[in-house]
N, C-alpha and C. Protein backbone atom coordinates (compact mmCIF):
# COMPACT_ATOMS: atom_id res chain seq x y z
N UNK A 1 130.51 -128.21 -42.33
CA UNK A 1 129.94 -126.89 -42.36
C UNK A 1 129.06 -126.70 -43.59
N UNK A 2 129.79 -127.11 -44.76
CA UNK A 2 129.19 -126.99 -45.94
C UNK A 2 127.25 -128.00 -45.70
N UNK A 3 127.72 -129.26 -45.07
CA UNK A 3 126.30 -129.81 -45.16
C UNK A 3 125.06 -129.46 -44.38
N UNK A 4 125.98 -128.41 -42.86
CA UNK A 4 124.81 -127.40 -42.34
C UNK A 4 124.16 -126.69 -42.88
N UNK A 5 124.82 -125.52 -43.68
CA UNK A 5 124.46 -124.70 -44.57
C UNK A 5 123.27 -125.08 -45.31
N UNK A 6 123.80 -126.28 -46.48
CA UNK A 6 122.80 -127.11 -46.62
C UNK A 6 121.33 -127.38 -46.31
N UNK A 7 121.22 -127.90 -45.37
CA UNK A 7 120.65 -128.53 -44.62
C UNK A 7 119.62 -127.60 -44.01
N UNK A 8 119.67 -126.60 -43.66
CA UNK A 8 119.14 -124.83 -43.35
C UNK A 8 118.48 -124.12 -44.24
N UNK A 9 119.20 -124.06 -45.43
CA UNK A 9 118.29 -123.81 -46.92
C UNK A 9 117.34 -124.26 -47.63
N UNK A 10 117.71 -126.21 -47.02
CA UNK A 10 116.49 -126.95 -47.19
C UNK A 10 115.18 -126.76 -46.34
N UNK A 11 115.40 -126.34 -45.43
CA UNK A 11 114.77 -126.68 -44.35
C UNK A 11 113.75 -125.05 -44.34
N UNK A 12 114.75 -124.42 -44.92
CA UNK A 12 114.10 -122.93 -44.63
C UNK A 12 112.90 -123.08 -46.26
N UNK A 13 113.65 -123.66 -47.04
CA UNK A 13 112.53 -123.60 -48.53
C UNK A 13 111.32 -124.96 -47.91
N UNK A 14 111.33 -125.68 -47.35
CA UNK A 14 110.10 -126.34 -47.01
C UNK A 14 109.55 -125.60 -46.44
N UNK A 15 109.57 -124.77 -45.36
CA UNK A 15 109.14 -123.85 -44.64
C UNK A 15 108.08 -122.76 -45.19
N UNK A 16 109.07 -122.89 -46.39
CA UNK A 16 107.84 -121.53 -47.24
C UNK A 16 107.06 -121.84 -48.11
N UNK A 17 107.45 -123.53 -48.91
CA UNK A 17 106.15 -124.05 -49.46
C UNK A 17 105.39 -124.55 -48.18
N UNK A 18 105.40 -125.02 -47.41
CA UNK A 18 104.82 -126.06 -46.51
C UNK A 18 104.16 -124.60 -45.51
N UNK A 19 104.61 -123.54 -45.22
CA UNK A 19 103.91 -122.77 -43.94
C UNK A 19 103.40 -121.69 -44.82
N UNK A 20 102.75 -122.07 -46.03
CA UNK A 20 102.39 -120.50 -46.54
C UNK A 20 100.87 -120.59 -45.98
N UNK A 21 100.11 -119.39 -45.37
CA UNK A 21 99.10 -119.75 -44.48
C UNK A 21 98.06 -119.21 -45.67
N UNK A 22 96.62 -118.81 -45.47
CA UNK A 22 95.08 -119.02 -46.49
C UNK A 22 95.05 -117.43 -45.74
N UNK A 23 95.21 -116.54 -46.46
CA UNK A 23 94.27 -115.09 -45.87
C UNK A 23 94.41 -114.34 -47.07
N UNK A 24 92.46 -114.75 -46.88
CA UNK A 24 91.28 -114.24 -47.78
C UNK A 24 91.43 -112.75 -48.34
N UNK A 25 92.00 -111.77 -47.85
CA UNK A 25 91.75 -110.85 -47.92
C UNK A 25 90.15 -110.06 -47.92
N UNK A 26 90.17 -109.33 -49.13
CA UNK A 26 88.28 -108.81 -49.58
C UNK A 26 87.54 -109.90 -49.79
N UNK A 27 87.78 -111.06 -50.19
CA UNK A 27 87.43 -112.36 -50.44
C UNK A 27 86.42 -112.65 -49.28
N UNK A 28 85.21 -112.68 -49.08
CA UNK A 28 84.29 -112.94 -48.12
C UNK A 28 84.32 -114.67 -47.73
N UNK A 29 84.04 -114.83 -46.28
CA UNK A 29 84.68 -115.82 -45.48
C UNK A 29 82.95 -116.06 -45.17
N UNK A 30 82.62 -117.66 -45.16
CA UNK A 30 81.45 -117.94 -45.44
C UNK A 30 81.00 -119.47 -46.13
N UNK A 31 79.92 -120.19 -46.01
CA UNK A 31 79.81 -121.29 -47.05
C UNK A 31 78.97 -120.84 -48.11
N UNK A 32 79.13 -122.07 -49.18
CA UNK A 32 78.62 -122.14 -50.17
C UNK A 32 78.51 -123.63 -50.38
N UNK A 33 77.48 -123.69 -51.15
CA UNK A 33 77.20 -125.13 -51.54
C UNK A 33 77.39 -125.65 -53.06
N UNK A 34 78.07 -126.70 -53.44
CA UNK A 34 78.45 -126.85 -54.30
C UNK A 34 77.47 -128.40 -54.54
N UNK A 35 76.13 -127.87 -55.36
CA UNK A 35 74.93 -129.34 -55.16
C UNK A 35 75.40 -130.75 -56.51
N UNK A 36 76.47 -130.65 -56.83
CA UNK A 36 76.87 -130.91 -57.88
C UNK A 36 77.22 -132.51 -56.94
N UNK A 37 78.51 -132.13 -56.09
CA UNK A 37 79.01 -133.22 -55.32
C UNK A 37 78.03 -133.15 -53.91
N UNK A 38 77.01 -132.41 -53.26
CA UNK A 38 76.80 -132.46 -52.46
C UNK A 38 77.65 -131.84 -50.95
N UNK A 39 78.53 -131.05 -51.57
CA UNK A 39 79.25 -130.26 -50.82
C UNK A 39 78.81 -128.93 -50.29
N UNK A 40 79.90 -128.52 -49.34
CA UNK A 40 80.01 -127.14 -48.55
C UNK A 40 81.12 -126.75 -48.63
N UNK A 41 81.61 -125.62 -49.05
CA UNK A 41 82.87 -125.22 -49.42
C UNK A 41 83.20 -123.92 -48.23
N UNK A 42 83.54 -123.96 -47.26
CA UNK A 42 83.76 -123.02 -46.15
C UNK A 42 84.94 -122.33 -46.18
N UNK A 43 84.83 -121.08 -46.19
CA UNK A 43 86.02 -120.18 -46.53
C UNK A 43 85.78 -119.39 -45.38
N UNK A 44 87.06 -119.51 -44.09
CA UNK A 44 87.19 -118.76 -43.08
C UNK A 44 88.44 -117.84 -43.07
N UNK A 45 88.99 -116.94 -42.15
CA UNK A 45 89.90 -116.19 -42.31
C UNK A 45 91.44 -116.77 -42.91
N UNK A 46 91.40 -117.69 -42.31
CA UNK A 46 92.85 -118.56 -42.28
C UNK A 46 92.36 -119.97 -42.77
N UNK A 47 91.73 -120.56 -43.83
CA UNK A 47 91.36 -121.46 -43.76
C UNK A 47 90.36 -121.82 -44.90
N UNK A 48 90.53 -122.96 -45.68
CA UNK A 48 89.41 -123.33 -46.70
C UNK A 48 88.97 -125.00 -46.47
N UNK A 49 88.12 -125.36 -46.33
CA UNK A 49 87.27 -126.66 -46.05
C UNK A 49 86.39 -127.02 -47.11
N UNK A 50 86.70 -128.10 -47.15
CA UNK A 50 85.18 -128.80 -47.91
C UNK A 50 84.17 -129.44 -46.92
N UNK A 51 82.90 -129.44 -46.83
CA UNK A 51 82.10 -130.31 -45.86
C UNK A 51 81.37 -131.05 -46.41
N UNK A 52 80.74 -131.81 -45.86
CA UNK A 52 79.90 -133.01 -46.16
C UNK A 52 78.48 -131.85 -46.15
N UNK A 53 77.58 -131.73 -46.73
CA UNK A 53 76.23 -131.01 -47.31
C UNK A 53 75.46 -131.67 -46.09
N UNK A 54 75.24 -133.07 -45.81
CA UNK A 54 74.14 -133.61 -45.06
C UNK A 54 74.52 -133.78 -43.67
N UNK A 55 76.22 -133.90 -42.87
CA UNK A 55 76.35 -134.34 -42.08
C UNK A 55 77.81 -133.11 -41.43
N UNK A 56 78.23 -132.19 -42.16
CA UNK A 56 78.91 -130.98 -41.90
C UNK A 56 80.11 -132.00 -41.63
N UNK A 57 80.35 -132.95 -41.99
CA UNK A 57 81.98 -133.36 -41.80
C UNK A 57 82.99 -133.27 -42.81
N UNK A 58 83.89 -133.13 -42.26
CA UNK A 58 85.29 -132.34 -43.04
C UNK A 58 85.31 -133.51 -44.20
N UNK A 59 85.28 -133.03 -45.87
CA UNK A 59 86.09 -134.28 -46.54
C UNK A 59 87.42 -133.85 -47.44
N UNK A 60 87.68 -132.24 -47.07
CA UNK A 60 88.80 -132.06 -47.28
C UNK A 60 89.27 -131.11 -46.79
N UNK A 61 90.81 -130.80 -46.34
CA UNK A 61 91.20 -129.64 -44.91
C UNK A 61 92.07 -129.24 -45.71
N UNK A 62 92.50 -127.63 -45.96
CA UNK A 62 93.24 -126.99 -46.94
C UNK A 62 94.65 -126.62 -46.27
N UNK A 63 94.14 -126.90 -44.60
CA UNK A 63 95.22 -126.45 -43.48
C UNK A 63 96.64 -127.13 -43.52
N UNK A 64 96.03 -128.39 -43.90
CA UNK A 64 97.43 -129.68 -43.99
C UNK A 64 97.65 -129.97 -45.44
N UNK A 65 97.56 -129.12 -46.37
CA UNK A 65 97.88 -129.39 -47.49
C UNK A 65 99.06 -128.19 -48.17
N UNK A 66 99.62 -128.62 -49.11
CA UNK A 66 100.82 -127.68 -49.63
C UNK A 66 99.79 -126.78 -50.64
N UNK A 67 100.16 -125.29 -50.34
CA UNK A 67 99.05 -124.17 -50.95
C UNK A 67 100.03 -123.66 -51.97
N UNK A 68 100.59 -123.19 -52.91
CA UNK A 68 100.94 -122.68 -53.77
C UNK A 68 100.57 -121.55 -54.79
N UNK A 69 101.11 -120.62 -55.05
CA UNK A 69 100.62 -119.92 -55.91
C UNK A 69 99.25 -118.73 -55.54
N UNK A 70 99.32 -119.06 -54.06
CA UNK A 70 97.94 -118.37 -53.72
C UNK A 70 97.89 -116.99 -53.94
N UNK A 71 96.48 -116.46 -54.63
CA UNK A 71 96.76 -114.70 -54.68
C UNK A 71 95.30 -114.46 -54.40
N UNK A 72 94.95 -113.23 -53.96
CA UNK A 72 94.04 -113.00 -53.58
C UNK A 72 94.04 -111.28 -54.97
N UNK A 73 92.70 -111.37 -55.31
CA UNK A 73 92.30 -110.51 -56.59
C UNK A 73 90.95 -109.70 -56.51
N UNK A 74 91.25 -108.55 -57.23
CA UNK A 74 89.82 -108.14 -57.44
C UNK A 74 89.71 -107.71 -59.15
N UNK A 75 88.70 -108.72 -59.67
CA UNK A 75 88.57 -108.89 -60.92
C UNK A 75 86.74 -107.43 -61.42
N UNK A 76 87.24 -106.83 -61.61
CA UNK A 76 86.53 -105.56 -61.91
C UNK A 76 86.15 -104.84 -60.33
N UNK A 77 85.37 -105.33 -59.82
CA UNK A 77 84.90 -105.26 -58.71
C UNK A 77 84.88 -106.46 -57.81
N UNK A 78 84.82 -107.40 -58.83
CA UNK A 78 84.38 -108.72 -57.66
C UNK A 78 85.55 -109.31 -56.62
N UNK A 79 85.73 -109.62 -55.83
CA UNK A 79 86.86 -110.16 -55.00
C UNK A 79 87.02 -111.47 -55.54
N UNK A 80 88.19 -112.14 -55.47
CA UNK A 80 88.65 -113.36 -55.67
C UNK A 80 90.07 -114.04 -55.22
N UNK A 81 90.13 -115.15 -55.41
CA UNK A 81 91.50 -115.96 -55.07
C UNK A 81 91.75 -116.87 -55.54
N UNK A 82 92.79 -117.16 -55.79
CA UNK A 82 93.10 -118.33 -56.55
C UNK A 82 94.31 -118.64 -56.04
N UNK A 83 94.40 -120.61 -56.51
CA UNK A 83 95.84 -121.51 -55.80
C UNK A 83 96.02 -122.52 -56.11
N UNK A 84 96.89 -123.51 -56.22
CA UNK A 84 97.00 -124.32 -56.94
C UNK A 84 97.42 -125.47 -55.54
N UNK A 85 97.02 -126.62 -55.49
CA UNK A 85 97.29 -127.77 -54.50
C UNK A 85 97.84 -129.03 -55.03
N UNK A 86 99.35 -129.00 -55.20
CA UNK A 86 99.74 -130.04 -55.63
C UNK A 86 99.12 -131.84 -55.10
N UNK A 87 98.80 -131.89 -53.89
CA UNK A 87 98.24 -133.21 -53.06
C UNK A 87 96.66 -133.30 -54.12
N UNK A 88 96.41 -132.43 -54.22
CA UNK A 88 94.63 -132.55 -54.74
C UNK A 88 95.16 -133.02 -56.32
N UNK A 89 96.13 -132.36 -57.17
CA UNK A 89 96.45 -132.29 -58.65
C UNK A 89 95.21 -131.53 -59.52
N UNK A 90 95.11 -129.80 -58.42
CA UNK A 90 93.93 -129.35 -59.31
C UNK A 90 94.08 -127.81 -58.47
N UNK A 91 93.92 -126.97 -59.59
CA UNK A 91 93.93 -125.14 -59.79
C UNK A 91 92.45 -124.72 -59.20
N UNK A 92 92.82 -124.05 -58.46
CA UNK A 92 91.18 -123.20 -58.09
C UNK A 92 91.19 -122.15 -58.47
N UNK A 93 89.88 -121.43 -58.71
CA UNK A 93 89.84 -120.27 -58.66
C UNK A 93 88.60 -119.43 -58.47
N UNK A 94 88.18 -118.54 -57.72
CA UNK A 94 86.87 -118.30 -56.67
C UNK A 94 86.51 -117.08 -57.30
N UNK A 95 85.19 -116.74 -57.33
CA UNK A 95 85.20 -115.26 -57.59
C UNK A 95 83.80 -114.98 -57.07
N UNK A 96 84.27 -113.81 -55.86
CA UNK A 96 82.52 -113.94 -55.35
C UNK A 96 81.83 -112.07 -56.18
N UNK A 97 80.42 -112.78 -56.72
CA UNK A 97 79.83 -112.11 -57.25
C UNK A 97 78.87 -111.08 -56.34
N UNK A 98 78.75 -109.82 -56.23
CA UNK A 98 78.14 -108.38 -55.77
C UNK A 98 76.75 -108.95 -55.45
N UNK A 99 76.28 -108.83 -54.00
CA UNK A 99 76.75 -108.46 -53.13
C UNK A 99 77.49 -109.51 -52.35
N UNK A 100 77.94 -110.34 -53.13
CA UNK A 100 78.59 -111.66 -52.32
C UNK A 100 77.95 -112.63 -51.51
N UNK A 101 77.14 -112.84 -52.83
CA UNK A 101 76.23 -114.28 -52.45
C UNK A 101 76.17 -115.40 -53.04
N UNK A 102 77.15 -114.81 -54.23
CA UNK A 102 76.81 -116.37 -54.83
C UNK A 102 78.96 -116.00 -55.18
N UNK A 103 79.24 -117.28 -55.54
CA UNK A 103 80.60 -117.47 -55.60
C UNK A 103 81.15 -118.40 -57.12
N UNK A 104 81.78 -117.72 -57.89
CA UNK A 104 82.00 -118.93 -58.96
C UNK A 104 83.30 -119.43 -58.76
N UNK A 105 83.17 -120.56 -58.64
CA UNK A 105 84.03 -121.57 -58.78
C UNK A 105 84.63 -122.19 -60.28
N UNK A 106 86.20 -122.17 -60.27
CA UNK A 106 86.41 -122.83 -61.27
C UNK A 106 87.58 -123.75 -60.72
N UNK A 107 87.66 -124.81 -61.53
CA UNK A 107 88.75 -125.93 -61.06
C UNK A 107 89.35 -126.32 -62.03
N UNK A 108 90.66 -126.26 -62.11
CA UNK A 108 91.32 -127.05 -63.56
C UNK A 108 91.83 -128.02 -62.62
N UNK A 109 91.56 -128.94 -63.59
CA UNK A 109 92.38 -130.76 -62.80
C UNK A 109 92.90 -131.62 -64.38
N UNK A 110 93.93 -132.10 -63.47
CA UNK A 110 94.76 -132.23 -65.00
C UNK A 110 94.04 -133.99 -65.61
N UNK A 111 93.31 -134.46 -64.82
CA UNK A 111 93.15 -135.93 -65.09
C UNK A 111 91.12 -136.05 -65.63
N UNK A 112 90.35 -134.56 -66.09
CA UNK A 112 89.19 -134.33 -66.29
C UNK A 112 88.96 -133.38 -66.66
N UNK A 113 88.13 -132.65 -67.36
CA UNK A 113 87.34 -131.50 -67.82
C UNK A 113 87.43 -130.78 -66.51
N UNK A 114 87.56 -128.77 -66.97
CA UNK A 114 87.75 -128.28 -66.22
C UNK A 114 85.95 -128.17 -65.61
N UNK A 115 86.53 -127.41 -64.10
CA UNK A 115 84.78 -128.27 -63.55
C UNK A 115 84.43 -126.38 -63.18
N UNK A 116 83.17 -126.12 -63.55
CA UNK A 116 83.00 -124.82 -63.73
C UNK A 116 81.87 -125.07 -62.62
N UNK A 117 81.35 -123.81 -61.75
CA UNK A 117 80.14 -123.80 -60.95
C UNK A 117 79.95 -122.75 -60.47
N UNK A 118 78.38 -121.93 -60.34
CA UNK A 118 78.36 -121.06 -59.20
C UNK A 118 77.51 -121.71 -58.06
N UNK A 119 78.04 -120.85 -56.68
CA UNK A 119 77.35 -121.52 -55.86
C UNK A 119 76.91 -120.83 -55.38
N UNK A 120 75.93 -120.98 -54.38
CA UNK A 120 74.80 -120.22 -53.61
C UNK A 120 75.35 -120.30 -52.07
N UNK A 121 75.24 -119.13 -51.43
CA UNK A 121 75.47 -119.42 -49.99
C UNK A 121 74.53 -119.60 -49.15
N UNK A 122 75.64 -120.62 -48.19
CA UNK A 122 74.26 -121.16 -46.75
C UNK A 122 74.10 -120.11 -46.08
């Protein structure tokens, strides 16, 4: 009995790191290009992507990854979100600028300089 119990608690705490879902809130859903790596950074309702800039293919899916820490913010006026992805080993944090066209990006990664950017939308 004791190792059901167990076993349920485990199962229920994977559940809530592993099923915490991406909603944007005020956070505008949309790409941006990040010309640095040649990326597209696609932020949909339920959902954050990286794309390939020249060929729109996925090179990273936020869907199958463990999300942590996610909050969605409004920093004076501007909307934002931020989260941390243990699989990647790196902190995001978004902030789209009035009227929500351009988006700054910041990234702390523990193995490089934090990587700062704004981006322009497609």
């Amino acid at each position: 009995m004791k190792k059901l119990l167990i076993v349920l608690v485990l199962l229920f705490a994977a559940t809530v790191v592993f099923g915490q879902t991406i909603k944007l809130g005020t956070f505008p859903v949309g790409k941006w290009l990040d010309p640095n790596w040649d990326a597209v950074w696609e932020f949909s309702s339920n959902n954050i992507r990286i794309l390939s800039s020249t060929d729109g293919s996925v090179l990273y899916d936020f869907s199958s990854k463990t999300i942590q820490n996610f909050k969605v913010f409004v920093d004076g006026v501007q909307p934002g979100i931020s989260f941390t992805c243990p699989e990647s080993e790196r902190s995001y944090s978004f902030k789209a600028s009035l009227p929500k066209t351009d988006v700054v990006m910041d990234i702390e990664r523990s193995d490089k300089p934090k990587y700062n950017l704004t981006m322009k939308k497609q």
